[in-house]
N, C-alpha and C. Protein backbone atom coordinates (compact mmCIF):
# COMPACT_ATOMS: atom_id res chain seq x y z
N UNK A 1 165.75 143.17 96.41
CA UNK A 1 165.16 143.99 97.45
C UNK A 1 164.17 143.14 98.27
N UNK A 2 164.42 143.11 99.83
CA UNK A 2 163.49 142.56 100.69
C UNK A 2 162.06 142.68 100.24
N UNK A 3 160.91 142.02 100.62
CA UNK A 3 159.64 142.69 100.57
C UNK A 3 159.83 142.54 102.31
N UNK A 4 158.19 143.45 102.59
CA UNK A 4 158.12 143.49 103.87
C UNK A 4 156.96 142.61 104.55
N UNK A 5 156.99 142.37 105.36
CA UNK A 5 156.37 141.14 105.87
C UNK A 5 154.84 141.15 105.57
N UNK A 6 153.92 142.10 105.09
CA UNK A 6 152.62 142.32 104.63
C UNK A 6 152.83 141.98 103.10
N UNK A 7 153.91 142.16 102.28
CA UNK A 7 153.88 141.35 100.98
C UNK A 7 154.31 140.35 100.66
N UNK A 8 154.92 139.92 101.83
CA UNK A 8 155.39 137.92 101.84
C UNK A 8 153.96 137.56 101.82
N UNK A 9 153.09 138.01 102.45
CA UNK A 9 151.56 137.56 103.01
C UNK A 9 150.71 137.45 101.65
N UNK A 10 151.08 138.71 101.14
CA UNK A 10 149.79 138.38 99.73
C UNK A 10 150.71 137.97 98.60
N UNK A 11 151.74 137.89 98.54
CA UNK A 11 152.70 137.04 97.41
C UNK A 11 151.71 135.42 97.99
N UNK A 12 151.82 135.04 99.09
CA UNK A 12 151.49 133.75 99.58
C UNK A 12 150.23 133.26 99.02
N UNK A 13 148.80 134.39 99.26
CA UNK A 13 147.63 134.33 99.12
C UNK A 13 146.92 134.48 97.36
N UNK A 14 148.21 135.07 96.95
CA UNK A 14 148.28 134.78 95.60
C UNK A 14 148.31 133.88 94.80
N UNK A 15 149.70 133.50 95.12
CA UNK A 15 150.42 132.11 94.95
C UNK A 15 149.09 131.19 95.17
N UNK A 16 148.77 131.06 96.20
CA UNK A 16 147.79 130.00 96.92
C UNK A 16 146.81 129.74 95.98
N UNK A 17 145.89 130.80 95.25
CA UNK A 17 145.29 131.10 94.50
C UNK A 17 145.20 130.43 92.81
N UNK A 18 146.66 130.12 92.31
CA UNK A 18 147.06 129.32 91.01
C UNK A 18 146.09 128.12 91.66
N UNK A 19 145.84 127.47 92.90
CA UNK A 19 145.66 125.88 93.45
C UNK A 19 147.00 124.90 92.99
N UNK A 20 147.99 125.98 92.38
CA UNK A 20 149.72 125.32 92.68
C UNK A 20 149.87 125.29 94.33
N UNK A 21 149.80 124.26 94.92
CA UNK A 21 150.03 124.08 96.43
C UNK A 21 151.99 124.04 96.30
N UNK A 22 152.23 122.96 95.73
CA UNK A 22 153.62 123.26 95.43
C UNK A 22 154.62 124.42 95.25
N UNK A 23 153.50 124.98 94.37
CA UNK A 23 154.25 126.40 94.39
C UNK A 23 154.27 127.51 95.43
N UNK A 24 153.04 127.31 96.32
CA UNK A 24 152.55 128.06 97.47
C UNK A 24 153.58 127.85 98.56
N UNK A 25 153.72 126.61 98.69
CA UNK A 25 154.95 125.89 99.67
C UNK A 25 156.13 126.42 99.50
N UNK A 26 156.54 127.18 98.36
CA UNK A 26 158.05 128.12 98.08
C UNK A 26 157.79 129.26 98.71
N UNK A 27 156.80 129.63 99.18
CA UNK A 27 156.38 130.79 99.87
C UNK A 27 156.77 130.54 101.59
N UNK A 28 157.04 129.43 101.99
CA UNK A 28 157.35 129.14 103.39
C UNK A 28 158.56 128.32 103.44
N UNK A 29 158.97 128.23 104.97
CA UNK A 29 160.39 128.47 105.23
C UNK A 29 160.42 126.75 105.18
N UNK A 30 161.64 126.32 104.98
CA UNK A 30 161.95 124.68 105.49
C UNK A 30 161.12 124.12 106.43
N UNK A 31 161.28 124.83 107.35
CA UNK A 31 161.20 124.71 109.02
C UNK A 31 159.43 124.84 109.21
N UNK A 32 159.26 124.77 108.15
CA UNK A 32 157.64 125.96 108.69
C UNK A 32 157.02 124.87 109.07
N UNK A 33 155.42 125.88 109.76
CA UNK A 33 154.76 124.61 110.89
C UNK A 33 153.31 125.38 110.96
N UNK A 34 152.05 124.63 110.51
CA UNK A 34 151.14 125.52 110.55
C UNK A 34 150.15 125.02 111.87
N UNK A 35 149.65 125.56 112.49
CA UNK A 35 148.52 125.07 113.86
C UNK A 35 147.60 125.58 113.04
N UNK A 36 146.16 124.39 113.68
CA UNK A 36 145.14 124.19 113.33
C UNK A 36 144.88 124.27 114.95
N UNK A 37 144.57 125.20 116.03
CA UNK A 37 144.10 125.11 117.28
C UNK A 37 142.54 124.23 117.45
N UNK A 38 142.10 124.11 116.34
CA UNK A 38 140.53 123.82 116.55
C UNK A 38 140.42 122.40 116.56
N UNK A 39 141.37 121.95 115.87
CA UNK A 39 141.50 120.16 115.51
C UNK A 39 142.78 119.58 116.83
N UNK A 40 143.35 120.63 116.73
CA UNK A 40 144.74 120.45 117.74
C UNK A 40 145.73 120.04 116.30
N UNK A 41 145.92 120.05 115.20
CA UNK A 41 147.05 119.51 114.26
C UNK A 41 148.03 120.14 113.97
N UNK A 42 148.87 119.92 113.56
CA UNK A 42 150.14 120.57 113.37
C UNK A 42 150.95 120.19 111.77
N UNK A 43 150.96 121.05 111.03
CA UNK A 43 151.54 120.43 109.52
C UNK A 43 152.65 121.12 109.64
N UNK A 44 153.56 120.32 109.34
CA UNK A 44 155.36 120.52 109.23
C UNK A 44 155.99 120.24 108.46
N UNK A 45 156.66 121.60 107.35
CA UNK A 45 157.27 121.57 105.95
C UNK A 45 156.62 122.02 105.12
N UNK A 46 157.20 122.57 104.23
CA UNK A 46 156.70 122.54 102.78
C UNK A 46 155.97 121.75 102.24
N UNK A 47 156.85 119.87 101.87
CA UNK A 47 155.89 118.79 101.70
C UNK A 47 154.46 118.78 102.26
N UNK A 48 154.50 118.43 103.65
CA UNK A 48 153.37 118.33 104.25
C UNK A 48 152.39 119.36 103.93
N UNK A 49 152.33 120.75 103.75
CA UNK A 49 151.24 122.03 103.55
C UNK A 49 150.91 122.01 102.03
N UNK A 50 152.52 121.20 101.20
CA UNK A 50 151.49 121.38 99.26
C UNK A 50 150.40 119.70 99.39
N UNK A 51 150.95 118.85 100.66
CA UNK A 51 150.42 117.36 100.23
C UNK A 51 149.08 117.65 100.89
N UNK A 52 148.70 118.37 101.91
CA UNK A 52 147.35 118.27 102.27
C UNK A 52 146.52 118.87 101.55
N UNK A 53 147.30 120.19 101.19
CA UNK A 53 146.08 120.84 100.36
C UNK A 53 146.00 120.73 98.89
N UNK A 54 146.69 119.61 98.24
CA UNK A 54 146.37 119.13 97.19
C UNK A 54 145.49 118.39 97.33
N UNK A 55 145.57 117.27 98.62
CA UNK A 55 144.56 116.29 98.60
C UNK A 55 143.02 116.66 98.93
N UNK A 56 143.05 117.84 99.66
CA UNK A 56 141.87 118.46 100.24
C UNK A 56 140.47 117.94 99.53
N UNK A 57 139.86 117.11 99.48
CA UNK A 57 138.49 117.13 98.69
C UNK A 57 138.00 118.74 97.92
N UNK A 58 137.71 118.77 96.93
CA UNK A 58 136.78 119.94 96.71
C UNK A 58 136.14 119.91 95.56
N UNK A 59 134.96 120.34 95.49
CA UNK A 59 134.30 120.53 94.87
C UNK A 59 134.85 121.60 93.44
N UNK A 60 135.98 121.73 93.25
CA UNK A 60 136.63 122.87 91.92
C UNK A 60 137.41 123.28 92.74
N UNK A 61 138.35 124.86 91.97
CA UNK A 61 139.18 124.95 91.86
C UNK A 61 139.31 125.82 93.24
N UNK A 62 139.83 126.00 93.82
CA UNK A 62 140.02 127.14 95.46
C UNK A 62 140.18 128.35 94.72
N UNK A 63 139.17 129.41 95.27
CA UNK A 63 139.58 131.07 95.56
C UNK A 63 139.61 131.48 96.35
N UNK A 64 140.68 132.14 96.29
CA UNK A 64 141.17 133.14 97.88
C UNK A 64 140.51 134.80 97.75
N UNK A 65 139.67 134.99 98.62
CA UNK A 65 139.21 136.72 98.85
C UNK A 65 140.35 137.65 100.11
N UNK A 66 141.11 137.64 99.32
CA UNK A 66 141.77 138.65 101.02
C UNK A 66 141.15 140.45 101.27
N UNK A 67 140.13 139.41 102.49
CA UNK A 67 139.29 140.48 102.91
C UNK A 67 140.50 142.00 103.45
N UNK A 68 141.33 141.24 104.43
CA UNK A 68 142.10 142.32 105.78
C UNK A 68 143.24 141.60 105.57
N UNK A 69 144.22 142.71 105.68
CA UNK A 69 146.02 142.35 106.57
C UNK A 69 146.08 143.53 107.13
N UNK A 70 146.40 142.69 108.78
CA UNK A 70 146.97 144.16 109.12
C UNK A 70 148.71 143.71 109.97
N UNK A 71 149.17 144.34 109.89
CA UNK A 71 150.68 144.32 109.93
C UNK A 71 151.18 144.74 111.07
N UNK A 72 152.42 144.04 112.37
CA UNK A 72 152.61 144.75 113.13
C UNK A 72 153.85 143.87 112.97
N UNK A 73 155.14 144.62 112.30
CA UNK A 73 156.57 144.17 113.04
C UNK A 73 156.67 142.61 112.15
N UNK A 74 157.32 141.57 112.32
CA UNK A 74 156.74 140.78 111.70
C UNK A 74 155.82 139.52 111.50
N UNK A 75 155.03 140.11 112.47
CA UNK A 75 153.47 139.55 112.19
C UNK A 75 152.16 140.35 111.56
N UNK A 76 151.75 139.30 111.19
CA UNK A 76 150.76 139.69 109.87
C UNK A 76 149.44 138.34 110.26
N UNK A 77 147.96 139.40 110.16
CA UNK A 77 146.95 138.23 110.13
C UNK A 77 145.92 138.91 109.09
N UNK A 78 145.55 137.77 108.88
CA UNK A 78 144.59 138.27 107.32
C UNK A 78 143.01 137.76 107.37
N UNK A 79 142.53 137.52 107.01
CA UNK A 79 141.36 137.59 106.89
C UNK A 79 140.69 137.27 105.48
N UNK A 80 140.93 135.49 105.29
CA UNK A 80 140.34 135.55 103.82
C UNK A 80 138.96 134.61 104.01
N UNK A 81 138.36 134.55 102.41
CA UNK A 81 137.10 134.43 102.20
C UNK A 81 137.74 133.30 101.49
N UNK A 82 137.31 131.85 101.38
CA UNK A 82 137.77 130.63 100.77
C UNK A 82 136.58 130.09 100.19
N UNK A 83 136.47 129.84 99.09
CA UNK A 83 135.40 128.87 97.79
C UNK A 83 135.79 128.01 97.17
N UNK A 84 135.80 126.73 97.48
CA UNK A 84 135.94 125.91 95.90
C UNK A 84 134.35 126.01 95.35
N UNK A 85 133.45 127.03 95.45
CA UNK A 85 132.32 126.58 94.51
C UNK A 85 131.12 126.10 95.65
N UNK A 86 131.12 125.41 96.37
CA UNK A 86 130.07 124.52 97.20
C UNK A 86 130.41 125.50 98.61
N UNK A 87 131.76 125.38 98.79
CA UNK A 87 131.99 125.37 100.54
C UNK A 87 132.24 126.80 100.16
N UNK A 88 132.05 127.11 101.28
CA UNK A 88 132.26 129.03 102.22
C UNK A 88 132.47 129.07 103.08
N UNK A 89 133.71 129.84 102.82
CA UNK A 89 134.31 129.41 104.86
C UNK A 89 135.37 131.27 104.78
N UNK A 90 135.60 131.62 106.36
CA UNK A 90 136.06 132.28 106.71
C UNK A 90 137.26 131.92 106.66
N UNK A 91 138.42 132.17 106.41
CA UNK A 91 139.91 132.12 107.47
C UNK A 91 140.63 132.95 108.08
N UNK A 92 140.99 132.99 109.26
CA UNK A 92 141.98 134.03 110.01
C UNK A 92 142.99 133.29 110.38
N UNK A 93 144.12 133.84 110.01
CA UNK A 93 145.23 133.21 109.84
C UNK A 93 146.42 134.37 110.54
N UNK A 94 147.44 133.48 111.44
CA UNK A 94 148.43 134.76 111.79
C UNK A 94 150.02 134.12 111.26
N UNK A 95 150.22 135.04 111.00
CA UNK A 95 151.60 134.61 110.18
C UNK A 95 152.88 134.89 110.95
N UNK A 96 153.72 134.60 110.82
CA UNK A 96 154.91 135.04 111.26
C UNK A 96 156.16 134.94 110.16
N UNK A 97 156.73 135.80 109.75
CA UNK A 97 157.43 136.18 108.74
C UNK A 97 158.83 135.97 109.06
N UNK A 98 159.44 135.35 108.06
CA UNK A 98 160.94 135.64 108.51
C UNK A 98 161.74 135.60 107.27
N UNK A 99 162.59 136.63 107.06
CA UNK A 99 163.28 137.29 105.40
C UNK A 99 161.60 137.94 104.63
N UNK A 100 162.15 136.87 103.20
CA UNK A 100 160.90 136.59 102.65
C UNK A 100 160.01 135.73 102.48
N UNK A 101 160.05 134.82 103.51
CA UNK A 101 159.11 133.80 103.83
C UNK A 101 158.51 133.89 104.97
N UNK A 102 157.36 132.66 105.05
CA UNK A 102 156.01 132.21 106.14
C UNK A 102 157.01 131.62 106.65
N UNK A 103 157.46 131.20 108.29
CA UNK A 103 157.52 130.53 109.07
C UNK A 103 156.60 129.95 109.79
N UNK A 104 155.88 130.40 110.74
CA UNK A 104 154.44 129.78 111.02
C UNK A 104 153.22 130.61 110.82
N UNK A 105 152.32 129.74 111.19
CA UNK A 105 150.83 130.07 110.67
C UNK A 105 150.25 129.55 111.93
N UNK A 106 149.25 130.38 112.25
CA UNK A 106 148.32 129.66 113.17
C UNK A 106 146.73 130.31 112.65
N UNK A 107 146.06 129.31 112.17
CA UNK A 107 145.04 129.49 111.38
C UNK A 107 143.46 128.68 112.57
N UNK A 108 142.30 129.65 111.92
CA UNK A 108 141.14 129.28 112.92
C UNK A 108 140.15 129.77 111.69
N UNK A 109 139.48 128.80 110.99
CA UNK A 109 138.26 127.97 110.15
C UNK A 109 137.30 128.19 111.16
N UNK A 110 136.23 129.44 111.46
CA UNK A 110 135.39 129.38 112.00
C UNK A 110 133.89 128.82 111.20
N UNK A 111 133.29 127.97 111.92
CA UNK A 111 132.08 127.77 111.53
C UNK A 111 130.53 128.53 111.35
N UNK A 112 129.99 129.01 110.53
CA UNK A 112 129.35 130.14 110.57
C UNK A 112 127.85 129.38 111.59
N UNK A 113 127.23 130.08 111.74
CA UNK A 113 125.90 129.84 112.39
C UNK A 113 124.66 130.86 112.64
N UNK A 114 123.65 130.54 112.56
CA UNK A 114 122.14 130.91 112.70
C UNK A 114 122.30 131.84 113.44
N UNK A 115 122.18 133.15 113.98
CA UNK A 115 122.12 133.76 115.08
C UNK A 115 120.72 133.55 115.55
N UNK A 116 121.26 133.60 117.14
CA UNK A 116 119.92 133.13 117.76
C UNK A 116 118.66 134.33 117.87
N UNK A 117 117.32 133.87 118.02
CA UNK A 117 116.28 134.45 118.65
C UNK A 117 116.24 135.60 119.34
N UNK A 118 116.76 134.97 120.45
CA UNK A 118 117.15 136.00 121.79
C UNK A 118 117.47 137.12 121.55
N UNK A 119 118.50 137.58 120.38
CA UNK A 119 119.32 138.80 120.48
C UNK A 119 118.29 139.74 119.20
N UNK A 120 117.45 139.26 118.46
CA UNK A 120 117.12 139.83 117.47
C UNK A 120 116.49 141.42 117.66
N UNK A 121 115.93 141.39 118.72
CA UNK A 121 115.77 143.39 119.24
C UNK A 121 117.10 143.47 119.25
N UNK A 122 118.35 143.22 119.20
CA UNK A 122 119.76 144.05 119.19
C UNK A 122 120.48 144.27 117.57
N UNK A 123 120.04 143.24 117.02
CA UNK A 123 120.57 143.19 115.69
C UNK A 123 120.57 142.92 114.46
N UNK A 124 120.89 143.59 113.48
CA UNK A 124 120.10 143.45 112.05
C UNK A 124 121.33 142.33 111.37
N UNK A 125 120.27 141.35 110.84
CA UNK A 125 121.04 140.62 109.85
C UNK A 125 121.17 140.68 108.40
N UNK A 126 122.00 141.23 107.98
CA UNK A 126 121.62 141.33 106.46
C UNK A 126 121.82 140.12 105.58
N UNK A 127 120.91 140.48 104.66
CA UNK A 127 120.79 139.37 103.38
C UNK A 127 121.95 139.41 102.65
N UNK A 128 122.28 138.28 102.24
CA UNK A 128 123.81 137.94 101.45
C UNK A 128 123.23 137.44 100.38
């Protein structure tokens, strides 16, 4: 039985989760191709997406938080929370599904920051 393109997504984020990159890479298509718009890069294949993120520096083991998926047809973008332990980072990621696999990804690693001065009569920051 097919899954539908919102459970190719967290089979993936699962998978991802062992820090089996290899195994995560069975989760995407031959063909697949992920954009990094912020760097301008482009990773192409299976090989290439288990070889980078094996090599990735980190401080321990990667956890995935999947904050959001929301689903339209077969695209899917998610919204996870990423830790090896030291680093904290956002990811939004948009997927494009095809059967039961990732074909592409176009992913954006935002950098968090200070909110400024200026706006503080508009908005409450809460403590984390």
């Amino acid at each position: 039985m097919a899954m539908d393109p919102q459970q190719v997504v967290r089979r993936f984020w699962r998978v991802m989760g062992s820090n089996d990159f290899t195994a995560a890479s069975q989760c995407l298509t031959e063909d697949f191709r992920l954009h990094w718009p912020q760097s301008g890069e482009v990773i192409e294949g299976r090989a290439n997406f288990a070889a980078i993120n094996t090599a990735y520096p980190a401080a321990g083991a990667w956890r995935f938080d999947l904050r959001r998926s929301i689903a339209d047809g077969v695209q899917v973008v998610t919204e996870v929370g990423v830790t090896d332990g030291e680093l904290k980072a956002t990811v939004l990621t948009f997927h494009t599904v095809r059967g039961d696999l990732i074909a592409l990804q176009r992913e954006f690693w935002p950098d968090p920051f200070v909110a400024p001065d200026w706006r503080a009569q508009w908005v409450r920051v809460p403590r984390m």
